[in-house]
C-alpha atoms as a PDB file:
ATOM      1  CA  UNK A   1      14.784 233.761 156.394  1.00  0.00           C
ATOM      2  CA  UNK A   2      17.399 232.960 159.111  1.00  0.00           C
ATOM      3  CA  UNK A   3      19.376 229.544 158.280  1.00  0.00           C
ATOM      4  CA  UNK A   4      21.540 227.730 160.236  1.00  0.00           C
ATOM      5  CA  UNK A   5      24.614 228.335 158.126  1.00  0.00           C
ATOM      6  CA  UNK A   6      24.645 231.951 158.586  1.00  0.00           C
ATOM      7  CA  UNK A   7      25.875 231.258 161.822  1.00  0.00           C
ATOM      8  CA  UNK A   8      29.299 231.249 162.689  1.00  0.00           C
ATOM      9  CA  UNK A   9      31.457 230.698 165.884  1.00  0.00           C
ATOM     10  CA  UNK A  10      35.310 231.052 166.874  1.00  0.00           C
ATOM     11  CA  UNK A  11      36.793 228.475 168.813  1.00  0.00           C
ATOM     12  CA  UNK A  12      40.164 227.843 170.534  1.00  0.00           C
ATOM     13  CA  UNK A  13      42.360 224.691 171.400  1.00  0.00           C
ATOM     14  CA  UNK A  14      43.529 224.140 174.714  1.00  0.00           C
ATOM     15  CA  UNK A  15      47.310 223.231 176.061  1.00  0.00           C
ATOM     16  CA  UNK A  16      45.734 219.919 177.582  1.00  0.00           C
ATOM     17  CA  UNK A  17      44.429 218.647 174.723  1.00  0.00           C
ATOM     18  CA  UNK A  18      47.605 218.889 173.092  1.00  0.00           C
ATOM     19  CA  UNK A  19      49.629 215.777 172.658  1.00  0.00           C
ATOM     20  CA  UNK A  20      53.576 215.969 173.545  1.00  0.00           C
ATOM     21  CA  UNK A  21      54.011 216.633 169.843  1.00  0.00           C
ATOM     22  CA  UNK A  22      51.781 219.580 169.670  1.00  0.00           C
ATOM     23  CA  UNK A  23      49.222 217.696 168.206  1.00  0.00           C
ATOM     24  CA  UNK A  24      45.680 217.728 168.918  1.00  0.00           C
ATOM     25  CA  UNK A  25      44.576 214.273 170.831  1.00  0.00           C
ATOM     26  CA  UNK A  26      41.598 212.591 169.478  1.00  0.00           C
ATOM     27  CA  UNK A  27      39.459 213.677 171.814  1.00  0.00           C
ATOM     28  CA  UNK A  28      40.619 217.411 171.504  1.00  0.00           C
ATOM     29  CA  UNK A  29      38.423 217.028 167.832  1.00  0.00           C
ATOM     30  CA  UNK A  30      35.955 215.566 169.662  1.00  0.00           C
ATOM     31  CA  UNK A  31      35.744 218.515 172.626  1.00  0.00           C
ATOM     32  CA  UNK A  32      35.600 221.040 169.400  1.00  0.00           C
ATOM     33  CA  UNK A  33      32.618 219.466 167.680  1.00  0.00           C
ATOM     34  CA  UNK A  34      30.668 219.500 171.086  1.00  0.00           C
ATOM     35  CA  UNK A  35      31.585 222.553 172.250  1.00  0.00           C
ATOM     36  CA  UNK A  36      30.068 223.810 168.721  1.00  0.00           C
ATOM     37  CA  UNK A  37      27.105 222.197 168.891  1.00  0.00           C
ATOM     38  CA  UNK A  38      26.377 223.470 172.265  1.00  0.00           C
ATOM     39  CA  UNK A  39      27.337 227.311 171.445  1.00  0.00           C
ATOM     40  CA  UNK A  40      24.546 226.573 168.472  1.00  0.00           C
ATOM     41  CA  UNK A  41      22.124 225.007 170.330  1.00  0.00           C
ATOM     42  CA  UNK A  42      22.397 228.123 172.599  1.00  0.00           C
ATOM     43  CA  UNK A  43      21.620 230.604 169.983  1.00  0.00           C
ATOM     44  CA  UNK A  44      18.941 228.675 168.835  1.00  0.00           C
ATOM     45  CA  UNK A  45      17.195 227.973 171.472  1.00  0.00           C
ATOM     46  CA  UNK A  46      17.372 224.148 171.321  1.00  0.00           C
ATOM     47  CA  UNK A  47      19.662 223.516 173.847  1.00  0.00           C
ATOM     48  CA  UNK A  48      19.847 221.351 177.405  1.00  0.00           C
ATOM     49  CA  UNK A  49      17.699 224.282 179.306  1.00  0.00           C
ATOM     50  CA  UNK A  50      14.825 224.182 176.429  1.00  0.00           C
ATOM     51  CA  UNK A  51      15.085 220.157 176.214  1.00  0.00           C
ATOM     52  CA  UNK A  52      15.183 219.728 179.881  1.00  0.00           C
ATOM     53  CA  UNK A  53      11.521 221.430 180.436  1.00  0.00           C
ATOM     54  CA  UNK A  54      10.355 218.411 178.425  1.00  0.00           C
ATOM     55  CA  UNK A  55      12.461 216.000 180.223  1.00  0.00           C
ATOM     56  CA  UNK A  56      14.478 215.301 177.151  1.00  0.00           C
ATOM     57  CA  UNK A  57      17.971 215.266 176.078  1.00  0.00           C
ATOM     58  CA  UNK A  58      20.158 215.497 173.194  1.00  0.00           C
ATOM     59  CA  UNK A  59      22.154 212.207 173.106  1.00  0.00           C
ATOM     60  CA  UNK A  60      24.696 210.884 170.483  1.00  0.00           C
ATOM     61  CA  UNK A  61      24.259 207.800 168.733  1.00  0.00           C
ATOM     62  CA  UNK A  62      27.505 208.423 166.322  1.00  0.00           C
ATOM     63  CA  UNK A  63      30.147 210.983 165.547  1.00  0.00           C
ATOM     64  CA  UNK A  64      32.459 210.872 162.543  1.00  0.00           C
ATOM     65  CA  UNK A  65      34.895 213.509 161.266  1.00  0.00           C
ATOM     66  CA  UNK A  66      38.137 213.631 158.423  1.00  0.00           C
ATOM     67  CA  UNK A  67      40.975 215.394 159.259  1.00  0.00           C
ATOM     68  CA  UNK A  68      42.066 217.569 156.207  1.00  0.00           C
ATOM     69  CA  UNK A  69      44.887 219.321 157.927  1.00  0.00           C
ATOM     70  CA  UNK A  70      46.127 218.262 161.706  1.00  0.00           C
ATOM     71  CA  UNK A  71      45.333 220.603 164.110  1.00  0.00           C
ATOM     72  CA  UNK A  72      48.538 221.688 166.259  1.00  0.00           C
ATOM     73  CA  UNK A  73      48.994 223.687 168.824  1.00  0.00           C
ATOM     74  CA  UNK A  74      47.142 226.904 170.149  1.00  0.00           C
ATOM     75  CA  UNK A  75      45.067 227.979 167.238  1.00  0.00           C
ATOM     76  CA  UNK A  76      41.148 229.824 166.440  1.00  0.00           C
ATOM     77  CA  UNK A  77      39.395 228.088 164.373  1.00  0.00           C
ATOM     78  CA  UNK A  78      35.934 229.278 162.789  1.00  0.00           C
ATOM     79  CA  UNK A  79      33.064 226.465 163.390  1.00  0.00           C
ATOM     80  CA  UNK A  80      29.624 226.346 161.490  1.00  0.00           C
ATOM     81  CA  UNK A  81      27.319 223.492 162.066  1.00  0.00           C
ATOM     82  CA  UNK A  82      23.378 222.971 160.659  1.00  0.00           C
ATOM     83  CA  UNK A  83      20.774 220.267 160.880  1.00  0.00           C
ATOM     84  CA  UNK A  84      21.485 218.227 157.729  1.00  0.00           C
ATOM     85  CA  UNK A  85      19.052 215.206 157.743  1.00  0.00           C
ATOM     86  CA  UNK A  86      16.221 213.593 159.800  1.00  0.00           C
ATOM     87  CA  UNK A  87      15.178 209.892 159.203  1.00  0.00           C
ATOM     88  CA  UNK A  88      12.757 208.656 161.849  1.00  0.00           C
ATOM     89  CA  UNK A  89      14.098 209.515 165.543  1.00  0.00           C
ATOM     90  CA  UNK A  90      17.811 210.302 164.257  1.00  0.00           C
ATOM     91  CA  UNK A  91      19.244 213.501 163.067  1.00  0.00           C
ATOM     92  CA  UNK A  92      22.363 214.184 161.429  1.00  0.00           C
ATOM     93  CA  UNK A  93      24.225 217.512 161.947  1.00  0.00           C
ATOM     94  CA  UNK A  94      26.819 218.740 159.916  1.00  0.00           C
ATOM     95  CA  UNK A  95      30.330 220.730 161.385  1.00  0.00           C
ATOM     96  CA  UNK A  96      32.875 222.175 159.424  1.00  0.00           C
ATOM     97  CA  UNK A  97      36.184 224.320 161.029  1.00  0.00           C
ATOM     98  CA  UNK A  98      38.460 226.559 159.439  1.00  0.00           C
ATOM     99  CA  UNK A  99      41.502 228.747 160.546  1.00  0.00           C
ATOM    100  CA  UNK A 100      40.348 232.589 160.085  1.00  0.00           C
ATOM    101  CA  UNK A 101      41.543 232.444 156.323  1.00  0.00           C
ATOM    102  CA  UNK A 102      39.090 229.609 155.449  1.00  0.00           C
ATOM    103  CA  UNK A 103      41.476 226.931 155.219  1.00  0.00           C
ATOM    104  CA  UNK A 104      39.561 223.873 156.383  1.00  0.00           C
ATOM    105  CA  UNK A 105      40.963 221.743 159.217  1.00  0.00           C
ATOM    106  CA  UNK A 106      38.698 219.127 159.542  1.00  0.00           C
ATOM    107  CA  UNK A 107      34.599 218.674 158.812  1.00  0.00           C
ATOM    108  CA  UNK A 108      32.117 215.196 160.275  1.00  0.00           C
ATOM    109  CA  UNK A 109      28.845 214.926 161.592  1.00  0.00           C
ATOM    110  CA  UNK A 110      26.475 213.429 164.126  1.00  0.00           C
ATOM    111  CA  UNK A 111      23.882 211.514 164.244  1.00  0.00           C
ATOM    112  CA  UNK A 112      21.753 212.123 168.006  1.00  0.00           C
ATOM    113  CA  UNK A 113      17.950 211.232 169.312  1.00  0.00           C
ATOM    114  CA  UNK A 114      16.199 213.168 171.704  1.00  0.00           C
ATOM    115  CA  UNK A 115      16.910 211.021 174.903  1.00  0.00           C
ATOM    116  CA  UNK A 116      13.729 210.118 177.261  1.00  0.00           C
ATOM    117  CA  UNK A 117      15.589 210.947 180.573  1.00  0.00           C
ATOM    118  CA  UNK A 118      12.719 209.337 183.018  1.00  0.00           C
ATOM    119  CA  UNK A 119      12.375 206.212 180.876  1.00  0.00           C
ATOM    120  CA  UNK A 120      16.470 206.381 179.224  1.00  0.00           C
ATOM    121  CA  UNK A 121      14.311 205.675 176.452  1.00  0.00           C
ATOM    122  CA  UNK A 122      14.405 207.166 173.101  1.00  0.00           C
ATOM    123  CA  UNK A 123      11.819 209.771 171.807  1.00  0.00           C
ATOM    124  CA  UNK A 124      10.102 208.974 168.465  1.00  0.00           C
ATOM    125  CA  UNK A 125       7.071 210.909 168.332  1.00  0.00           C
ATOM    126  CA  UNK A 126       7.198 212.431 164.871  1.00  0.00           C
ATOM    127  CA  UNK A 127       7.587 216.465 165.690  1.00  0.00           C
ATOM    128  CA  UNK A 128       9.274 217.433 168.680  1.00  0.00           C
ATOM    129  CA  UNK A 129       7.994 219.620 171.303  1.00  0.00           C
ATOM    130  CA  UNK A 130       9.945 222.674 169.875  1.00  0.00           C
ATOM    131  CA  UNK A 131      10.904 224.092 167.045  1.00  0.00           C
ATOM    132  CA  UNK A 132      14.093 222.308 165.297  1.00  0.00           C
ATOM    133  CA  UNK A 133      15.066 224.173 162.197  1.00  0.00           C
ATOM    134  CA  UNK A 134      14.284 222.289 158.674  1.00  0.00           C
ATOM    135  CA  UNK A 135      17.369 220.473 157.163  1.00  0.00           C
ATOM    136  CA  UNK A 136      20.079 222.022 155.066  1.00  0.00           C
ATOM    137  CA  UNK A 137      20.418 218.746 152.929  1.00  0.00           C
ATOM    138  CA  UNK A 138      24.268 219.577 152.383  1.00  0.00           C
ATOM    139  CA  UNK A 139      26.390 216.873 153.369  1.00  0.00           C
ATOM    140  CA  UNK A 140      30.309 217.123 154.270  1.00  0.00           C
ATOM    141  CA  UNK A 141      31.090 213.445 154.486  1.00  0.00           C
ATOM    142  CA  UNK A 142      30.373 209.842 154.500  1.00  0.00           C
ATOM    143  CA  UNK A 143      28.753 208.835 157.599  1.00  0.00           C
ATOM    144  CA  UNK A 144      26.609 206.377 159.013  1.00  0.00           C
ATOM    145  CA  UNK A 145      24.278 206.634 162.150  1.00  0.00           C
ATOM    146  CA  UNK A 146      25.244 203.093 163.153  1.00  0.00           C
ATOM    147  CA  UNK A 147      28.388 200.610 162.340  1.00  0.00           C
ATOM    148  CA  UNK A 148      28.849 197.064 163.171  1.00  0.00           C
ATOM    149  CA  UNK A 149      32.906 195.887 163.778  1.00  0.00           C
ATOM    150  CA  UNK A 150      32.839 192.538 163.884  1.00  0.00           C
ATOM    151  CA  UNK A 151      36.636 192.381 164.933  1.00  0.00           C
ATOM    152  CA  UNK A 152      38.596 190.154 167.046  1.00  0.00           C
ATOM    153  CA  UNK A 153      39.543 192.607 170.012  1.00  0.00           C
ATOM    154  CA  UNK A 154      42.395 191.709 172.398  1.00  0.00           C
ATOM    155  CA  UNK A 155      41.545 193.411 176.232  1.00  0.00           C
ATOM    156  CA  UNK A 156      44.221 195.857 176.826  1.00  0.00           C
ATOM    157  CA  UNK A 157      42.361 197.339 179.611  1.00  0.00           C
ATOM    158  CA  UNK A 158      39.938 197.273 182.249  1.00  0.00           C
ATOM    159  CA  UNK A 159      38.588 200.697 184.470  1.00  0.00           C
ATOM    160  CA  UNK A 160      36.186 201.928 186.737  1.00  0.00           C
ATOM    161  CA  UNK A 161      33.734 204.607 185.923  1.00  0.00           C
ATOM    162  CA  UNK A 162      34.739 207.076 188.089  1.00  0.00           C
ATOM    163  CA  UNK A 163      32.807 210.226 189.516  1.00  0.00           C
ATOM    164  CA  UNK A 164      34.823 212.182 187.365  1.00  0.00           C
ATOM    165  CA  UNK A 165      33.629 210.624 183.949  1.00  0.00           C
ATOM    166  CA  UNK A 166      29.662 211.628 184.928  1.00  0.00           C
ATOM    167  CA  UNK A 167      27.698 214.450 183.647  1.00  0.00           C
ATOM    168  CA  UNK A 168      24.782 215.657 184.078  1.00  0.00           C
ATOM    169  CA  UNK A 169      22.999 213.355 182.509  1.00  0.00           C
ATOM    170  CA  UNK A 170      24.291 210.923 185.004  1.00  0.00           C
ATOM    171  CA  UNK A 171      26.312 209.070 182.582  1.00  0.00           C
ATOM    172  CA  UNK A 172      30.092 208.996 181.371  1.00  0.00           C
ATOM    173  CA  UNK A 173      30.581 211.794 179.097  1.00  0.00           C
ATOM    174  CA  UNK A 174      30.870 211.013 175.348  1.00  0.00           C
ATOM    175  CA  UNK A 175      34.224 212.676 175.262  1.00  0.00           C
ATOM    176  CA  UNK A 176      35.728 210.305 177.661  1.00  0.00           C
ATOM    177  CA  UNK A 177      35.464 207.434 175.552  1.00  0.00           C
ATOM    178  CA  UNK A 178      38.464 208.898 173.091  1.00  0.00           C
ATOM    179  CA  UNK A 179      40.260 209.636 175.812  1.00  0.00           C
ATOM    180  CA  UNK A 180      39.770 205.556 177.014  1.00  0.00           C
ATOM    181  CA  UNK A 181      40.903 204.977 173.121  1.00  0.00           C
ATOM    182  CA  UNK A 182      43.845 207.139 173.098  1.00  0.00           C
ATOM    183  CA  UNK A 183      45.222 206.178 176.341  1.00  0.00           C
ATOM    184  CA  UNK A 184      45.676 202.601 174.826  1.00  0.00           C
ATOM    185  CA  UNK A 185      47.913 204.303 171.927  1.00  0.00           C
ATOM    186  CA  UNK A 186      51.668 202.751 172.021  1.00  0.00           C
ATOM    187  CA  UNK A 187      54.218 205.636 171.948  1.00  0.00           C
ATOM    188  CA  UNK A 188      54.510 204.720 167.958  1.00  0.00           C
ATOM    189  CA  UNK A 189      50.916 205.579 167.453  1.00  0.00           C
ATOM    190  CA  UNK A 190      51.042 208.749 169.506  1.00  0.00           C
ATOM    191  CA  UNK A 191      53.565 209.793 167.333  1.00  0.00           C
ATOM    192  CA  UNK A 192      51.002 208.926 163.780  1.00  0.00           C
ATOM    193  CA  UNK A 193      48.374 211.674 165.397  1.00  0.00           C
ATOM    194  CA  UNK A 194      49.536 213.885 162.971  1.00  0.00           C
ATOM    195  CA  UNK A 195      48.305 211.592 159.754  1.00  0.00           C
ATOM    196  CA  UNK A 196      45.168 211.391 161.839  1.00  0.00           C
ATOM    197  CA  UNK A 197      42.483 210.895 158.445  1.00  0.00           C
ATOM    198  CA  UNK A 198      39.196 210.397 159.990  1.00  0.00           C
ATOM    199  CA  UNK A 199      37.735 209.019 163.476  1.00  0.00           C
ATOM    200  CA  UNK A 200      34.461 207.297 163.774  1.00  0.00           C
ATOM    201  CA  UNK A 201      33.115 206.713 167.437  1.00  0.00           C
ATOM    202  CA  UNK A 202      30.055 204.684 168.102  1.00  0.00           C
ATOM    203  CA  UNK A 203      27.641 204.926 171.347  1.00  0.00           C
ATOM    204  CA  UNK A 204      26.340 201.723 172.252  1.00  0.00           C
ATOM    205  CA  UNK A 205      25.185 201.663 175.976  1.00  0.00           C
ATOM    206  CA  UNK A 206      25.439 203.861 178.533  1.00  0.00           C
ATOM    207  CA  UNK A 207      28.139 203.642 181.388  1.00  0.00           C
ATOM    208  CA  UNK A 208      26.817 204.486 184.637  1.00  0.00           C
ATOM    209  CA  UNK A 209      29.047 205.628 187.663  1.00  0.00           C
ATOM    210  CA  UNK A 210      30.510 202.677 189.350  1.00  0.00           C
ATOM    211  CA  UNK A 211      30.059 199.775 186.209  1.00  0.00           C
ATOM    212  CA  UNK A 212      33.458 198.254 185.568  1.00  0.00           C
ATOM    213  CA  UNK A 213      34.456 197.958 181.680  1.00  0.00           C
ATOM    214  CA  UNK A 214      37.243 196.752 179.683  1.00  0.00           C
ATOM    215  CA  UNK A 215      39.061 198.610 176.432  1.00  0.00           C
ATOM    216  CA  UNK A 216      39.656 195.990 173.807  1.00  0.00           C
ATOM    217  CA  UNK A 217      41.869 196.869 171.088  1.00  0.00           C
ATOM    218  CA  UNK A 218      42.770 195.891 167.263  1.00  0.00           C
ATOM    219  CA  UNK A 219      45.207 197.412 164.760  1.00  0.00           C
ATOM    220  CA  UNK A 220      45.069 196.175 160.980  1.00  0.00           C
ATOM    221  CA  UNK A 221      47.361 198.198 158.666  1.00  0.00           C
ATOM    222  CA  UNK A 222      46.721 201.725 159.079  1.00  0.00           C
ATOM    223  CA  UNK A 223      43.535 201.671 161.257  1.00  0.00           C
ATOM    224  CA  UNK A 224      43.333 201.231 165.005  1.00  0.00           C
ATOM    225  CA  UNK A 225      39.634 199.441 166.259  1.00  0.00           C
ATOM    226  CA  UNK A 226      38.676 200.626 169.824  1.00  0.00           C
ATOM    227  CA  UNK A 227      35.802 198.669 171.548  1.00  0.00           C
ATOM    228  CA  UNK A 228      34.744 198.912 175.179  1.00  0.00           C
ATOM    229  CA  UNK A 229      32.608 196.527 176.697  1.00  0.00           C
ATOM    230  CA  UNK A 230      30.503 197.103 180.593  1.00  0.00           C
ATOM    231  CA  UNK A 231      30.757 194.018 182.436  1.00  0.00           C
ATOM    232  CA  UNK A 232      27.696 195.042 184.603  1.00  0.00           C
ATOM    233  CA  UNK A 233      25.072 195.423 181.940  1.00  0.00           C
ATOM    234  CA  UNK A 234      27.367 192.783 179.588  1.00  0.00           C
ATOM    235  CA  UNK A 235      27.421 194.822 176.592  1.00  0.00           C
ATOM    236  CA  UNK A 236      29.427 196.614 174.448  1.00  0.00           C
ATOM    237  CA  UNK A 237      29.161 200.427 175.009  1.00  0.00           C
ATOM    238  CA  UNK A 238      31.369 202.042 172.773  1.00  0.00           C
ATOM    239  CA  UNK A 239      33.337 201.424 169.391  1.00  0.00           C
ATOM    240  CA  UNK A 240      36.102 203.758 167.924  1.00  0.00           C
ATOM    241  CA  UNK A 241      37.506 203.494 164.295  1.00  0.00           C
ATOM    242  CA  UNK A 242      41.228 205.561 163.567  1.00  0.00           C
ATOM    243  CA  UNK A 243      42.093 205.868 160.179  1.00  0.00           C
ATOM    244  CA  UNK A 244      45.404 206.818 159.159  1.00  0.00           C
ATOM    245  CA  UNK A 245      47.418 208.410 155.950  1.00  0.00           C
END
């Protein structure tokens, strides 16, 4: 019997996710654990083509990673990922990369729900409408499909969801939101990337093209809180958690 783990995939950094330290940027991780996902979902048959006939859509709820050794500059890495957990409409997926000697780099998971995309609603019948291969119950990390920060944030900046932050789904991409996080970074925290230890990010609400948000911002001791709030639909729609050595 096939499994998911006997799957593997080579990946590459980019130079623009590269920080001026050659350094990956936060959302560089991110970028990697998507574009794994997606080459997987490809090979087995699960992904946006296959979900789109039923008018569904993967969509993130949470994504959470460790760094055990920073990424820098322009590297391979091997990638696996399997389906590690499913508890009512959420499933957990599991990611691991390693340079071609098996060193590991860093390792998280996701938690996503099969998206509704006429009603933006979220799909809970019990079995889905294709086949989604049983769990691997191995578990890299501790994660948690949803997290509360009940933080006092300080606004350090307010955008526009620009046509450039849609995709297809007609919402900002999930990877913009660490780039929103990391452009609030003061030239001394650019500089900690490389003690990056782990990154949570949280997907609240949507952002639609157009809806004006703000980036609030908190830093206690060696962790850096991220929230951004839409001031169309007054909610928050995103919350980041950095955790450094």
């Amino acid at each position: 019997m096939v499994l998911e783990t006997d799957f593997e995939y080579t990946l590459e950094t980019e130079l623009a996710d590269l920080n001026e330290d050659n350094y990956l940027k936060p959302h560089g991780y991110q970028k990697l654990f998507v574009a794994l996902g997606d080459m997987h979902l490809n090979n087995i048959n699960i992904n946006v083509d296959t979900t789109m006939k039923y008018n569904l859509a993967w969509a993130f709820i949470s994504i959470s990673m460790e760094v055990v050794k920073p990424v820098e500059g322009i590297m391979k890495l091997k990638g696996k990922t399997w389906h590690s957990q499913r508890r009512g409409p959420f499933f957990r997926r599991e990611y691991i990369f390693t340079d071609e000697e098996g060193q590991v780099y860093f390792k998280g998971a996701s938690f996503s729900v099969l998206l509704d995309l006429e009603k933006r609603t979220i799909f809970r019948e019990k079995e889905a409408p294709f086949y989604i291969y049983p769990p691997i119950e191995e578990l890299l990390i501790d994660a948690k499909a949803n997290r509360r920060i009940k933080k006092d944030f300080e606004e350090v900046q307010r955008r526009i969801a620009y046509n450039s932050y849609i995709d297809c789904l007609g919402h900002v991409n999930n990877c913009r939101y660490t780039e929103f996080a990391y452009d609030t970074f003061s030239q001394e925290e650019v500089r900690k990337l490389k003690d990056l230890k782990r990154m949570e990010i949280y997907f609240r609400s949507e952002l639609r093209k157009g809806d004006e948000f703000s980036i609030l911002k908190r830093v206690e001791d060696d962790n850096i809180f991220i929230r951004g709030d839409n001031h169309n639909k007054a909610d928050t729609s995103f919350e980041i958690i950095f955790q450094f050595k």
